[in-house]
PDB file of N, CA and C in Angstrom:
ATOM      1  N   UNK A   1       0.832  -1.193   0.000  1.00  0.00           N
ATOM      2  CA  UNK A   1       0.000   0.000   0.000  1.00  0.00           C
ATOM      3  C   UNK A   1       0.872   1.250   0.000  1.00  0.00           C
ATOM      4  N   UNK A   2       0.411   1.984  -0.269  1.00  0.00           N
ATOM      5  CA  UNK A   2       0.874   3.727  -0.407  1.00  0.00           C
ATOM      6  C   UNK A   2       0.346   4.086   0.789  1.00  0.00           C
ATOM      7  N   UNK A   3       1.212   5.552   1.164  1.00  0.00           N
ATOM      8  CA  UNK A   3       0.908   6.249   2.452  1.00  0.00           C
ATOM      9  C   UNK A   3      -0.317   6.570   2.136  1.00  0.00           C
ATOM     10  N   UNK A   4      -1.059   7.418   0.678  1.00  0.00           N
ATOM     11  CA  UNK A   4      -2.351   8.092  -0.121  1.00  0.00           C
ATOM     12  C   UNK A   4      -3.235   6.583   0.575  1.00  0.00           C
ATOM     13  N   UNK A   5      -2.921   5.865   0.141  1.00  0.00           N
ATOM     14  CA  UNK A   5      -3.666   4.328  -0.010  1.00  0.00           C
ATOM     15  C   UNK A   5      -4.243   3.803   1.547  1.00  0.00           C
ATOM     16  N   UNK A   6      -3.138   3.763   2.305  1.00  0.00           N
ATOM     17  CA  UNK A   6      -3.003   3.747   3.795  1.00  0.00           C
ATOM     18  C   UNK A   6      -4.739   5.170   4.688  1.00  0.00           C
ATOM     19  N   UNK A   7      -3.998   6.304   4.105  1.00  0.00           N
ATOM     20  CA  UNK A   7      -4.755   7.241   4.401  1.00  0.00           C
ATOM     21  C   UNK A   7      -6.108   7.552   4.469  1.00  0.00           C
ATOM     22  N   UNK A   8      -6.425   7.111   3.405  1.00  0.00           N
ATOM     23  CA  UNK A   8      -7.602   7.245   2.443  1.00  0.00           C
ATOM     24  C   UNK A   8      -8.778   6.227   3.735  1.00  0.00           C
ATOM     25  N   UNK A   9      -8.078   4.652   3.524  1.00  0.00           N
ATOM     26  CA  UNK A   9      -8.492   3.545   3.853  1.00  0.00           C
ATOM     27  C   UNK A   9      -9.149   3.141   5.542  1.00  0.00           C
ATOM     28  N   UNK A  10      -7.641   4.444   6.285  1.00  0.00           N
ATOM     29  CA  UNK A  10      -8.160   4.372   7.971  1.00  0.00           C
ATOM     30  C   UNK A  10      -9.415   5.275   7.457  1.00  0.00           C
ATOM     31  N   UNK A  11      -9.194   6.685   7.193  1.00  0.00           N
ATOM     32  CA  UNK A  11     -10.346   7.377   7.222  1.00  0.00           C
ATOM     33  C   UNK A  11     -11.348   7.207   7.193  1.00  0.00           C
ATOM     34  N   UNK A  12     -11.812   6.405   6.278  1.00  0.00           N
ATOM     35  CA  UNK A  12     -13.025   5.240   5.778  1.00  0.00           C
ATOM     36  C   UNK A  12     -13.513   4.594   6.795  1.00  0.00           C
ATOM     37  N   UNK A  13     -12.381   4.056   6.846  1.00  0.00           N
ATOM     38  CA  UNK A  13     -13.169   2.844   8.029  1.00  0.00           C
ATOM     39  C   UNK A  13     -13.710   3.578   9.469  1.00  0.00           C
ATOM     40  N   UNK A  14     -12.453   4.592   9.475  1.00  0.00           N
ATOM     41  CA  UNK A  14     -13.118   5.738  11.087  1.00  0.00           C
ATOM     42  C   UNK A  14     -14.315   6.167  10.714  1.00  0.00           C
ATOM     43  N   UNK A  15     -14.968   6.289   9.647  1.00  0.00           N
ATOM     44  CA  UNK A  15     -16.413   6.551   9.600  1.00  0.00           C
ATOM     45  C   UNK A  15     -17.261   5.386   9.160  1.00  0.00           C
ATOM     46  N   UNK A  16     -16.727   4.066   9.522  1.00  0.00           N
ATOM     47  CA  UNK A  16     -17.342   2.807   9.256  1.00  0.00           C
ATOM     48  C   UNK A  16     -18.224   2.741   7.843  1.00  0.00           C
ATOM     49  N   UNK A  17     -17.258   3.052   6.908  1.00  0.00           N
ATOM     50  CA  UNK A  17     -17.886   3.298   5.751  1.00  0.00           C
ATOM     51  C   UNK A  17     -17.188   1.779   4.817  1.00  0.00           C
ATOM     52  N   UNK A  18     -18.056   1.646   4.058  1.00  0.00           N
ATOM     53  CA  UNK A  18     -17.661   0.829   3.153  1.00  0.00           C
ATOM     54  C   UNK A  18     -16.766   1.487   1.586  1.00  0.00           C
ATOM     55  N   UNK A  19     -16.381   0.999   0.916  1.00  0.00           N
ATOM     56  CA  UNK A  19     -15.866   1.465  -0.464  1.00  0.00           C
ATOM     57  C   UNK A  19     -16.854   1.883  -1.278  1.00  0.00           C
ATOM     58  N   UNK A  20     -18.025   1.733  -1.881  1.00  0.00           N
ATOM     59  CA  UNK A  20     -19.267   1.660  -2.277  1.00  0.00           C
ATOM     60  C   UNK A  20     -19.796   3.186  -1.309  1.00  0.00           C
ATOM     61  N   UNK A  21     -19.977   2.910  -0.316  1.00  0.00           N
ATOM     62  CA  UNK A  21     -20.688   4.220   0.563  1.00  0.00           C
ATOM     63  C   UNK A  21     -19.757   5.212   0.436  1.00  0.00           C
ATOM     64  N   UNK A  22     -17.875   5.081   0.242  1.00  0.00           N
ATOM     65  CA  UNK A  22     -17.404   6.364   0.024  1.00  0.00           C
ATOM     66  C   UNK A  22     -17.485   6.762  -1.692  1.00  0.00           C
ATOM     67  N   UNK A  23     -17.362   6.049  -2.449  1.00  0.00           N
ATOM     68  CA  UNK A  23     -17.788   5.835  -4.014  1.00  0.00           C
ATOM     69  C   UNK A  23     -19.181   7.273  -3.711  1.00  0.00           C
ATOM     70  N   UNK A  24     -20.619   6.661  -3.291  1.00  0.00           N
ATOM     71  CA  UNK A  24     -21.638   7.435  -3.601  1.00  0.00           C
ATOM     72  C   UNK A  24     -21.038   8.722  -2.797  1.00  0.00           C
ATOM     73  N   UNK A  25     -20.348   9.034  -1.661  1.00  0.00           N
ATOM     74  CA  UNK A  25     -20.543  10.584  -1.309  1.00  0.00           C
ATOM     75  C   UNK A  25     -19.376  11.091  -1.653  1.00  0.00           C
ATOM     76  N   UNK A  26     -18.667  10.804  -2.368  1.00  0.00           N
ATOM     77  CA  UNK A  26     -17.569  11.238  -2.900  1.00  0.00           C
ATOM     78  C   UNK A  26     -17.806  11.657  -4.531  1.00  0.00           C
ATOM     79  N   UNK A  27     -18.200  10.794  -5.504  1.00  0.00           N
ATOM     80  CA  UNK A  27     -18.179  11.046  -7.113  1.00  0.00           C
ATOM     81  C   UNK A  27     -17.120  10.423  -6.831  1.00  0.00           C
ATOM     82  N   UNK A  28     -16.280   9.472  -6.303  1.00  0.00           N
ATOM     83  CA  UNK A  28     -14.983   9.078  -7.299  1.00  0.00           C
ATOM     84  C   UNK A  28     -15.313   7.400  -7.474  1.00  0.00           C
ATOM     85  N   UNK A  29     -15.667   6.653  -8.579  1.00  0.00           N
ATOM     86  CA  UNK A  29     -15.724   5.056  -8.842  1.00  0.00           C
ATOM     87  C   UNK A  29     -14.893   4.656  -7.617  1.00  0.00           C
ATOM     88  N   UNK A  30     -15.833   3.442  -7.182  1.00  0.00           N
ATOM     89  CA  UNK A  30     -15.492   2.612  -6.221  1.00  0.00           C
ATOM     90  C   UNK A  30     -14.464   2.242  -6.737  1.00  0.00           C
ATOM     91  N   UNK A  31     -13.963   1.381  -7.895  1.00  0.00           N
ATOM     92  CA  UNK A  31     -12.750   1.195  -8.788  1.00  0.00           C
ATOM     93  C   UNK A  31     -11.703   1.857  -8.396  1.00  0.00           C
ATOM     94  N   UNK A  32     -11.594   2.985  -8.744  1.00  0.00           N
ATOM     95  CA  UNK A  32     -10.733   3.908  -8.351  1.00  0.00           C
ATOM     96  C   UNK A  32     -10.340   4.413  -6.992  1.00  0.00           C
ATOM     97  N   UNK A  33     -11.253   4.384  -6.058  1.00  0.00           N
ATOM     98  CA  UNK A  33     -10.925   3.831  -4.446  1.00  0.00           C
ATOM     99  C   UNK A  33      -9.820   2.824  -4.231  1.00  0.00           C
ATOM    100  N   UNK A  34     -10.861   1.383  -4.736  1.00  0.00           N
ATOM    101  CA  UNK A  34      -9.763   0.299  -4.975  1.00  0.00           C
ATOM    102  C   UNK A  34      -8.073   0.400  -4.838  1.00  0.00           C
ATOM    103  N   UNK A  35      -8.452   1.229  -6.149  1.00  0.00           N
ATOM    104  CA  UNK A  35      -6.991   1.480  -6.947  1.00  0.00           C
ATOM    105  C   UNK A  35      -5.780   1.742  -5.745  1.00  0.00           C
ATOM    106  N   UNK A  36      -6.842   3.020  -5.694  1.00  0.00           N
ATOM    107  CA  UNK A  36      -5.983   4.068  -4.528  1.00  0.00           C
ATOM    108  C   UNK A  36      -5.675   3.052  -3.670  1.00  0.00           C
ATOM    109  N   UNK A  37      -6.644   2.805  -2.587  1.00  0.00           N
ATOM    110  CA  UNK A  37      -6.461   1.987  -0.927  1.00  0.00           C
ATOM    111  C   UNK A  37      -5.041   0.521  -1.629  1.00  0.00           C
ATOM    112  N   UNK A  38      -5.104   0.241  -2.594  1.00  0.00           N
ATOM    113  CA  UNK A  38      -4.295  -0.809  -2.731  1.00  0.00           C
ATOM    114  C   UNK A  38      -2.749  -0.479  -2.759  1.00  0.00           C
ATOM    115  N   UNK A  39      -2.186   0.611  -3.524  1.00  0.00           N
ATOM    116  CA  UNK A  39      -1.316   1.327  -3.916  1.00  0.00           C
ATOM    117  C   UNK A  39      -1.232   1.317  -5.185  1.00  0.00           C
ATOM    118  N   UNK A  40      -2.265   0.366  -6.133  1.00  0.00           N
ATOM    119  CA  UNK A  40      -2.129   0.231  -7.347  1.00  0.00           C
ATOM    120  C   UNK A  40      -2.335   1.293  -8.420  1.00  0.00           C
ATOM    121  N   UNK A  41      -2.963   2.508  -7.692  1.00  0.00           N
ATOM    122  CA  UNK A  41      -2.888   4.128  -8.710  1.00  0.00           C
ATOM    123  C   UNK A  41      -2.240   4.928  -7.603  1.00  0.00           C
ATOM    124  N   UNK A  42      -1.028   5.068  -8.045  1.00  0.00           N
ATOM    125  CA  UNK A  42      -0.008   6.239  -7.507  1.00  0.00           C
ATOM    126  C   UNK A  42      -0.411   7.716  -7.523  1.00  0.00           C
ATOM    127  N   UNK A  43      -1.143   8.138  -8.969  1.00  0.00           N
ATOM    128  CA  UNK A  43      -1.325   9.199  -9.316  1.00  0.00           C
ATOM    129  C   UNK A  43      -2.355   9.442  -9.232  1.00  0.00           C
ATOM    130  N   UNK A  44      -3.544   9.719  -8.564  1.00  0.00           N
ATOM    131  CA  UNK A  44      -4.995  10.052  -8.625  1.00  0.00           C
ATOM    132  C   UNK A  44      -4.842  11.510  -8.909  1.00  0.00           C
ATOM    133  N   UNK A  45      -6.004  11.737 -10.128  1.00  0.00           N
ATOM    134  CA  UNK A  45      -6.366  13.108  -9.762  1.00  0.00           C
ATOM    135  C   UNK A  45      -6.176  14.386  -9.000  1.00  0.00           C
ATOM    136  N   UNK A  46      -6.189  15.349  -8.895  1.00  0.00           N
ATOM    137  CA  UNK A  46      -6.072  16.312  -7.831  1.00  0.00           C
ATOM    138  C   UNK A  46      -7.531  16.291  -7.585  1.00  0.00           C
ATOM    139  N   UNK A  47      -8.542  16.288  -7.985  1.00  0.00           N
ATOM    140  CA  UNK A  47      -9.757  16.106  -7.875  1.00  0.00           C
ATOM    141  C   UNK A  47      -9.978  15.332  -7.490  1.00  0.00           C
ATOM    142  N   UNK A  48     -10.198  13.727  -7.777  1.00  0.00           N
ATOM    143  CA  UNK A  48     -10.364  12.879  -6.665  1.00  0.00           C
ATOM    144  C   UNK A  48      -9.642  13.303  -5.418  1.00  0.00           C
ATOM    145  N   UNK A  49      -8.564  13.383  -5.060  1.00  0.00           N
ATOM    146  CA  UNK A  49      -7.908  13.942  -3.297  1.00  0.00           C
ATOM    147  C   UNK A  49      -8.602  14.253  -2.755  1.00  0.00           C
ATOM    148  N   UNK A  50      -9.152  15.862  -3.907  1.00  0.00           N
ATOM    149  CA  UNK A  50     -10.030  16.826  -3.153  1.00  0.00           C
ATOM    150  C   UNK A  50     -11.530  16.202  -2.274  1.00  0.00           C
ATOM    151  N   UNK A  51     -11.740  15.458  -3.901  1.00  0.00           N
ATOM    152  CA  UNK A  51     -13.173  14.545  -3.142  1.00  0.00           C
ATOM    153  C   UNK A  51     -13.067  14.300  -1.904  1.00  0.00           C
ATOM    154  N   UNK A  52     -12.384  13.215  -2.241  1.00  0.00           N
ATOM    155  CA  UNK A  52     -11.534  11.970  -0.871  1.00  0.00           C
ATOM    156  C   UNK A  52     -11.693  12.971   0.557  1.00  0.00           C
ATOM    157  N   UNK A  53     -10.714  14.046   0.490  1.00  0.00           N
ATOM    158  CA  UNK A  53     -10.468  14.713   1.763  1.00  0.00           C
ATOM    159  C   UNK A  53     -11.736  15.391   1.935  1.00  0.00           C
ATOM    160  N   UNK A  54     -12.430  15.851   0.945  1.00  0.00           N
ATOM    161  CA  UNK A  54     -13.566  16.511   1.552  1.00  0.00           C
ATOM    162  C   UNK A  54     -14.884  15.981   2.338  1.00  0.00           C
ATOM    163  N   UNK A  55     -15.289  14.189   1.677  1.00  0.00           N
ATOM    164  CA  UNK A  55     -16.277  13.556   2.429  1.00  0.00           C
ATOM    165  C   UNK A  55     -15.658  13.296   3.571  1.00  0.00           C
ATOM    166  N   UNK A  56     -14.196  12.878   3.769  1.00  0.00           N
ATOM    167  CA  UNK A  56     -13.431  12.103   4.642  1.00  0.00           C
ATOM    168  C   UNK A  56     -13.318  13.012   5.851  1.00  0.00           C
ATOM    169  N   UNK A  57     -13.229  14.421   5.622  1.00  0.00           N
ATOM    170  CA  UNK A  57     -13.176  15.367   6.584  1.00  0.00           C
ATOM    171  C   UNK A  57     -11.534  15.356   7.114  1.00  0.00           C
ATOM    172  N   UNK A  58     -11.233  15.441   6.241  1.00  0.00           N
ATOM    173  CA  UNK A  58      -9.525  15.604   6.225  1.00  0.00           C
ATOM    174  C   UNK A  58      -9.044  16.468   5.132  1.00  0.00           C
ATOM    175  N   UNK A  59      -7.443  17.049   5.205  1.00  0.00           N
ATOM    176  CA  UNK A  59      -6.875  17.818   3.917  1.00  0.00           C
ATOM    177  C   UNK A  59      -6.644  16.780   3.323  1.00  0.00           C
ATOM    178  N   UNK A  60      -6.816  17.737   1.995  1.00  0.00           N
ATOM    179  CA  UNK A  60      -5.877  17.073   1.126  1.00  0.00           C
ATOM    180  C   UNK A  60      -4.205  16.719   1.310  1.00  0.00           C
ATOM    181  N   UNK A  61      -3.628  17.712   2.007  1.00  0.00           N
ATOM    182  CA  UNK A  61      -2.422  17.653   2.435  1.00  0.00           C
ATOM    183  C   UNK A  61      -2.290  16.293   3.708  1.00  0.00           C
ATOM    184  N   UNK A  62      -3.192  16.279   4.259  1.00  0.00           N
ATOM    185  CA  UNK A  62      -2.968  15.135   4.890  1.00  0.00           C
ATOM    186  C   UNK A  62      -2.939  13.922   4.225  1.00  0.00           C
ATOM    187  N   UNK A  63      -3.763  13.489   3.154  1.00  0.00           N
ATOM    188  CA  UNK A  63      -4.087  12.795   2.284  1.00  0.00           C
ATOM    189  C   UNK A  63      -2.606  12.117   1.929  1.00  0.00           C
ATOM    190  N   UNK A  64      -2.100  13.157   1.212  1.00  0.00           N
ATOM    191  CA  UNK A  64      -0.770  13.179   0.143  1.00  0.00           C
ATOM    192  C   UNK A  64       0.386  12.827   1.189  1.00  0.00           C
ATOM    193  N   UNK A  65       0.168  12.891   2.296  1.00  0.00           N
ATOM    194  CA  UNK A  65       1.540  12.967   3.302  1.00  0.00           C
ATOM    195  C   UNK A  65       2.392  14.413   3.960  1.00  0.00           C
ATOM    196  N   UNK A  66       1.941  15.289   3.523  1.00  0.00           N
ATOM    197  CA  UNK A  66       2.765  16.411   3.386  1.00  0.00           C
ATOM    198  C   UNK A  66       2.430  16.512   4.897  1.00  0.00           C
ATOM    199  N   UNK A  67       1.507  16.821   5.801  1.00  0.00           N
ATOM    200  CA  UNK A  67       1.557  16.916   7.360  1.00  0.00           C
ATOM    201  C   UNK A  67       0.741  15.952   7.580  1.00  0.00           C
ATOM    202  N   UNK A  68       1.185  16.125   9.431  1.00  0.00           N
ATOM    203  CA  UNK A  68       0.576  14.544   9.886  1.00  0.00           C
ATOM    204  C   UNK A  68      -0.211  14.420  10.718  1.00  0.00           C
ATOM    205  N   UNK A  69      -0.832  14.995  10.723  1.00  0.00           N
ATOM    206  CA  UNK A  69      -2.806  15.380  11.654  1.00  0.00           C
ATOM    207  C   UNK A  69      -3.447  15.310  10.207  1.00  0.00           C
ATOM    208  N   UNK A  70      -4.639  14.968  10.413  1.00  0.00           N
ATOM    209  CA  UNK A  70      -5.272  14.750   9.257  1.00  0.00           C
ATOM    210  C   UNK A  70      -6.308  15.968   9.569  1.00  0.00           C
ATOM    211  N   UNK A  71      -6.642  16.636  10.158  1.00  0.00           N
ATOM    212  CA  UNK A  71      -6.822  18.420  10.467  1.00  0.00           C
ATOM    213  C   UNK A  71      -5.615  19.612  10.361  1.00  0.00           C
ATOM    214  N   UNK A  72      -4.776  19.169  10.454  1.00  0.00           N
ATOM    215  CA  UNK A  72      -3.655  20.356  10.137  1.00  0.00           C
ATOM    216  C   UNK A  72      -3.983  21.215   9.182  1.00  0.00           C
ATOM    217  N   UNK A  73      -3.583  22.263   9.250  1.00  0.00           N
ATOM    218  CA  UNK A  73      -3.922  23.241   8.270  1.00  0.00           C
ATOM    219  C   UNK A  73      -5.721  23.535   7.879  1.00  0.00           C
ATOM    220  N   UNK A  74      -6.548  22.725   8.783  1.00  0.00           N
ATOM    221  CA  UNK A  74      -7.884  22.818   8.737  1.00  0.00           C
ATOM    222  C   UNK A  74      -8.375  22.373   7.660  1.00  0.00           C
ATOM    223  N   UNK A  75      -9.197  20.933   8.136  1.00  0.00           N
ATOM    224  CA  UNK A  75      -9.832  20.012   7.449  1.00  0.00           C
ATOM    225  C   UNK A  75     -10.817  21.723   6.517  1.00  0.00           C
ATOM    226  N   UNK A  76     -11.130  20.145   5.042  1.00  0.00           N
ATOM    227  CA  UNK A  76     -12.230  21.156   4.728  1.00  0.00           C
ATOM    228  C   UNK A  76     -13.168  21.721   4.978  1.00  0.00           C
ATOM    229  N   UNK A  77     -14.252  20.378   5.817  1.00  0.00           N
ATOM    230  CA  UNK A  77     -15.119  21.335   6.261  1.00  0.00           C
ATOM    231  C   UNK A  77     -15.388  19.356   7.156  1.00  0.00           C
ATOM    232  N   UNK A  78     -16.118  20.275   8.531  1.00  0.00           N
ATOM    233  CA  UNK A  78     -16.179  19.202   9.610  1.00  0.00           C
ATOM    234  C   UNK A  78     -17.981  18.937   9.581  1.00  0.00           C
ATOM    235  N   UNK A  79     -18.212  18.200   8.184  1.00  0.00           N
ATOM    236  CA  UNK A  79     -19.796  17.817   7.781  1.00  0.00           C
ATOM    237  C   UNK A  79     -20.197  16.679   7.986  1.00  0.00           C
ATOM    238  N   UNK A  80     -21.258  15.871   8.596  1.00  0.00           N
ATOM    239  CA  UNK A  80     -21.892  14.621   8.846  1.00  0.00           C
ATOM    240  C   UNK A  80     -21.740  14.242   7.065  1.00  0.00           C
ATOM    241  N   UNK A  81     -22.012  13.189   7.064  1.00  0.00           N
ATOM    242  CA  UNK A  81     -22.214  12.628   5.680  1.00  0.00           C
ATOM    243  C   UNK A  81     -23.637  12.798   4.840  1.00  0.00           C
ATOM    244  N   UNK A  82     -24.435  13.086   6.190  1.00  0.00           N
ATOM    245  CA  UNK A  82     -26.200  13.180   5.701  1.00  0.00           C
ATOM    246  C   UNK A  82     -25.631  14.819   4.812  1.00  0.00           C
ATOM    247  N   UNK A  83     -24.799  15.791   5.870  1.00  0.00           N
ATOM    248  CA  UNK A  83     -25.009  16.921   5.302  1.00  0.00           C
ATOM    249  C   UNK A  83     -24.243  17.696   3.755  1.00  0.00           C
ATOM    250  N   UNK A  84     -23.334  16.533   3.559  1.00  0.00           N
ATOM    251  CA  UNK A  84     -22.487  16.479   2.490  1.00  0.00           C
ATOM    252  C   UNK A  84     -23.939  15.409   1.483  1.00  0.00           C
ATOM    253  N   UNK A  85     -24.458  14.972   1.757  1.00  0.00           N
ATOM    254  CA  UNK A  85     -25.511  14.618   1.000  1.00  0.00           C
ATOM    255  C   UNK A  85     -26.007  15.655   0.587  1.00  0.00           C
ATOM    256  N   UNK A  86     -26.736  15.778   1.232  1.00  0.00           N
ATOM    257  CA  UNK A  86     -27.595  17.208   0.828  1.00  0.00           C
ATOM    258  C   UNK A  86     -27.367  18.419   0.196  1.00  0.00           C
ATOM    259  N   UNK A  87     -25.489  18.493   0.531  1.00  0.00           N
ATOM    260  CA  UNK A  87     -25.183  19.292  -0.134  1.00  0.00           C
ATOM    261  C   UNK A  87     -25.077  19.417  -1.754  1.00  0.00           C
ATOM    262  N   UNK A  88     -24.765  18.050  -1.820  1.00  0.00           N
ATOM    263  CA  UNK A  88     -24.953  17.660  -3.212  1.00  0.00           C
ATOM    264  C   UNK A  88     -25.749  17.192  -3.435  1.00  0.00           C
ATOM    265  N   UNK A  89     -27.029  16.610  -3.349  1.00  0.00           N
ATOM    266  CA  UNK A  89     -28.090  16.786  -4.081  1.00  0.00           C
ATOM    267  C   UNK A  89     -28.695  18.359  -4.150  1.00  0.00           C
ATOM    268  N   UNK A  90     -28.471  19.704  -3.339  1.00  0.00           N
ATOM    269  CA  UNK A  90     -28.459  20.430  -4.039  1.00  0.00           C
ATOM    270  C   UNK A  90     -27.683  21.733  -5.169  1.00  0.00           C
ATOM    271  N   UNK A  91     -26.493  20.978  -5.067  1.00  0.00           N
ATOM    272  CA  UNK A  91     -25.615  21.397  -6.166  1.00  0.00           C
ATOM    273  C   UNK A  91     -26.224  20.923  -7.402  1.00  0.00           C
ATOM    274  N   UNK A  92     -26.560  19.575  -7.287  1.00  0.00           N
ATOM    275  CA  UNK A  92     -27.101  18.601  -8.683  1.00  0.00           C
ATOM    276  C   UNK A  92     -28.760  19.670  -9.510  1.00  0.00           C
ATOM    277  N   UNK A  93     -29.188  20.300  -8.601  1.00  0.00           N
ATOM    278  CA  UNK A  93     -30.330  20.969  -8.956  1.00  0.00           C
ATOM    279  C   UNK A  93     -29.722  21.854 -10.772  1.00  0.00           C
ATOM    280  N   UNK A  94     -30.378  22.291 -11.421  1.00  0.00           N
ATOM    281  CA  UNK A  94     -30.258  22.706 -12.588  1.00  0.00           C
ATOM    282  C   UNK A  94     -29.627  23.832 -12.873  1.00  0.00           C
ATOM    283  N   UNK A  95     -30.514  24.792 -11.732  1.00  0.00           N
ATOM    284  CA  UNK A  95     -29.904  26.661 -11.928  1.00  0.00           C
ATOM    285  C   UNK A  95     -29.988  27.052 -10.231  1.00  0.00           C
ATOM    286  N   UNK A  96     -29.390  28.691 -10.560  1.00  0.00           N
ATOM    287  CA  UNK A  96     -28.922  29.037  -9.465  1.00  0.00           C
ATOM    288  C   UNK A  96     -30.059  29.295  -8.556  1.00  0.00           C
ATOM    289  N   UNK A  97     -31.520  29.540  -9.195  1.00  0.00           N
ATOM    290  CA  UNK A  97     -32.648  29.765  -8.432  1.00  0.00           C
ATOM    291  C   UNK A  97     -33.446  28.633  -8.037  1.00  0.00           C
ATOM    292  N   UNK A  98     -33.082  27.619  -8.657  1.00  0.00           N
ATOM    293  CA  UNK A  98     -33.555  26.128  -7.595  1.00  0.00           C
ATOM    294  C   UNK A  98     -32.984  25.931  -6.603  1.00  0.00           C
ATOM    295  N   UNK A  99     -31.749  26.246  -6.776  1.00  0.00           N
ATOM    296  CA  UNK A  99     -30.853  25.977  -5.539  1.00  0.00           C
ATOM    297  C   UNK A  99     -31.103  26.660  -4.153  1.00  0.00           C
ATOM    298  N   UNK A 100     -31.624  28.089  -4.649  1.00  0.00           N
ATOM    299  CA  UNK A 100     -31.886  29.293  -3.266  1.00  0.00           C
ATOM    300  C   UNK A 100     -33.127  28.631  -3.508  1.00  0.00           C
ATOM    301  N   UNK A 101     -34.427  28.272  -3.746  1.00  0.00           N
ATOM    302  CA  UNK A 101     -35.412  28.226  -3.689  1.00  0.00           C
ATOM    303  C   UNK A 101     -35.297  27.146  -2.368  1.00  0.00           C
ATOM    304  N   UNK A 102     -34.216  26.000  -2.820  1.00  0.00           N
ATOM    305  CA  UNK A 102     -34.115  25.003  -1.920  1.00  0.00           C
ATOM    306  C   UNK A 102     -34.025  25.024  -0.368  1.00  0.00           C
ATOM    307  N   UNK A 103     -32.658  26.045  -0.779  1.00  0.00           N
ATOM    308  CA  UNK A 103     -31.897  26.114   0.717  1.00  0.00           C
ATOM    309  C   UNK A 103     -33.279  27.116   1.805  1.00  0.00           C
ATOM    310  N   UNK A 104     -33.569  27.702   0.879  1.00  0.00           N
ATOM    311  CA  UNK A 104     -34.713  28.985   1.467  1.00  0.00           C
ATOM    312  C   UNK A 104     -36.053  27.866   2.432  1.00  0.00           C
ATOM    313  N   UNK A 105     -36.421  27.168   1.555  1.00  0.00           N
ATOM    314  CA  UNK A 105     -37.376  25.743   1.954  1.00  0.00           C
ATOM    315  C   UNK A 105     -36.372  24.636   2.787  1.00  0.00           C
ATOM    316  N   UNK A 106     -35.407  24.779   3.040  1.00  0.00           N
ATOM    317  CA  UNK A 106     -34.936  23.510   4.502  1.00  0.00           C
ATOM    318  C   UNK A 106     -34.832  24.673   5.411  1.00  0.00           C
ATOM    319  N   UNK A 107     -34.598  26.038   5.085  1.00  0.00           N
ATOM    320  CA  UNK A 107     -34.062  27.003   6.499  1.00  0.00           C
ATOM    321  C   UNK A 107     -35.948  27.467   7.094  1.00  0.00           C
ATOM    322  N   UNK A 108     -36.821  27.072   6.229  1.00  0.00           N
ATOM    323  CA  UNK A 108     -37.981  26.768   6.990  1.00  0.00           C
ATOM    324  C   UNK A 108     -38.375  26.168   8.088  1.00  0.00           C
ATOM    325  N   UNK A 109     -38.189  24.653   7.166  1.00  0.00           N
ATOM    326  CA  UNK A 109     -38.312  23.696   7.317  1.00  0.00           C
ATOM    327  C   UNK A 109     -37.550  23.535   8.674  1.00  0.00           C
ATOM    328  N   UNK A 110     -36.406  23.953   9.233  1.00  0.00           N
ATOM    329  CA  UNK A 110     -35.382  23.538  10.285  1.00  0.00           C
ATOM    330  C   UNK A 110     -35.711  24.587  11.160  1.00  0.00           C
ATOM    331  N   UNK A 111     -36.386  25.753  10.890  1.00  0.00           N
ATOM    332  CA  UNK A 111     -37.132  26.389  12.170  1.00  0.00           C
ATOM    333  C   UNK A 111     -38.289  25.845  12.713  1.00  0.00           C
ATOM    334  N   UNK A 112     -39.127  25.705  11.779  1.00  0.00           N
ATOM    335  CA  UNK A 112     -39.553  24.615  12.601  1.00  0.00           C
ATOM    336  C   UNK A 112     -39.579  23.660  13.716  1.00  0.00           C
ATOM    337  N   UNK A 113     -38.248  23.034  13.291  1.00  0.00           N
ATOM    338  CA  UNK A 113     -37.797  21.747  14.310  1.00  0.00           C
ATOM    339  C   UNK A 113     -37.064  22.036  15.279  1.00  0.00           C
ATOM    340  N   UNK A 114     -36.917  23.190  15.267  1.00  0.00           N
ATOM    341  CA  UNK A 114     -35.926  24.045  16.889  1.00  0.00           C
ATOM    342  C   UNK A 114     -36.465  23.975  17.860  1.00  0.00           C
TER     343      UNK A 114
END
């Protein structure tokens, strides 16, 4: 395995995730997980990383090896997986006014439930 490979693989599992479950909240082919966690793709993307570190809630720099807290330099963003869902299903929306229409209808919706 690769340190990337190594990295990738604890992270995962610290969120008791399967390959398949990081595949869907990531965009990167389970395949290509594979690849990575094995050491068998050296070179991923800069985009996949980004993925990787962003569901994973780690840098990219941690990812790659460069520092050794996997928060150093401040994870991307410290999101449940439901909310990295959501986030992208509403990125996936069409235009920029579905999107506010959306967010406008859960910030309802979540006063509500306060």
């Amino acid at each position: 395995m690769s340190l990337l490979g190594d990295r990738v693989k604890v992270a995962r599992i610290a969120k008791d995730w399967g390959i398949r479950q990081l595949a869907q909240m990531s965009g990167v082919e389970p395949s290509a997980i594979s690849r990575i966690e094995s050491g068998e793709s050296l070179y991923p993307t800069a985009q996949t990383i980004a993925n990787l570190a962003q569901v994973l809630n780690v840098s990219s720099d941690y990812l790659l090896g460069l520092v050794e807290s996997p928060d150093e330099h401040g994870a991307v963003f410290a999101l449940s997986s439901e909310a990295w869902e959501g986030a992208r299903l509403i990125e996936s929306l069409p235009d920029e006014e579905s999107r506010r229409r959306v967010v406008e209808a859960l910030k309802l919706l979540l006063e509500g439930v306060k």
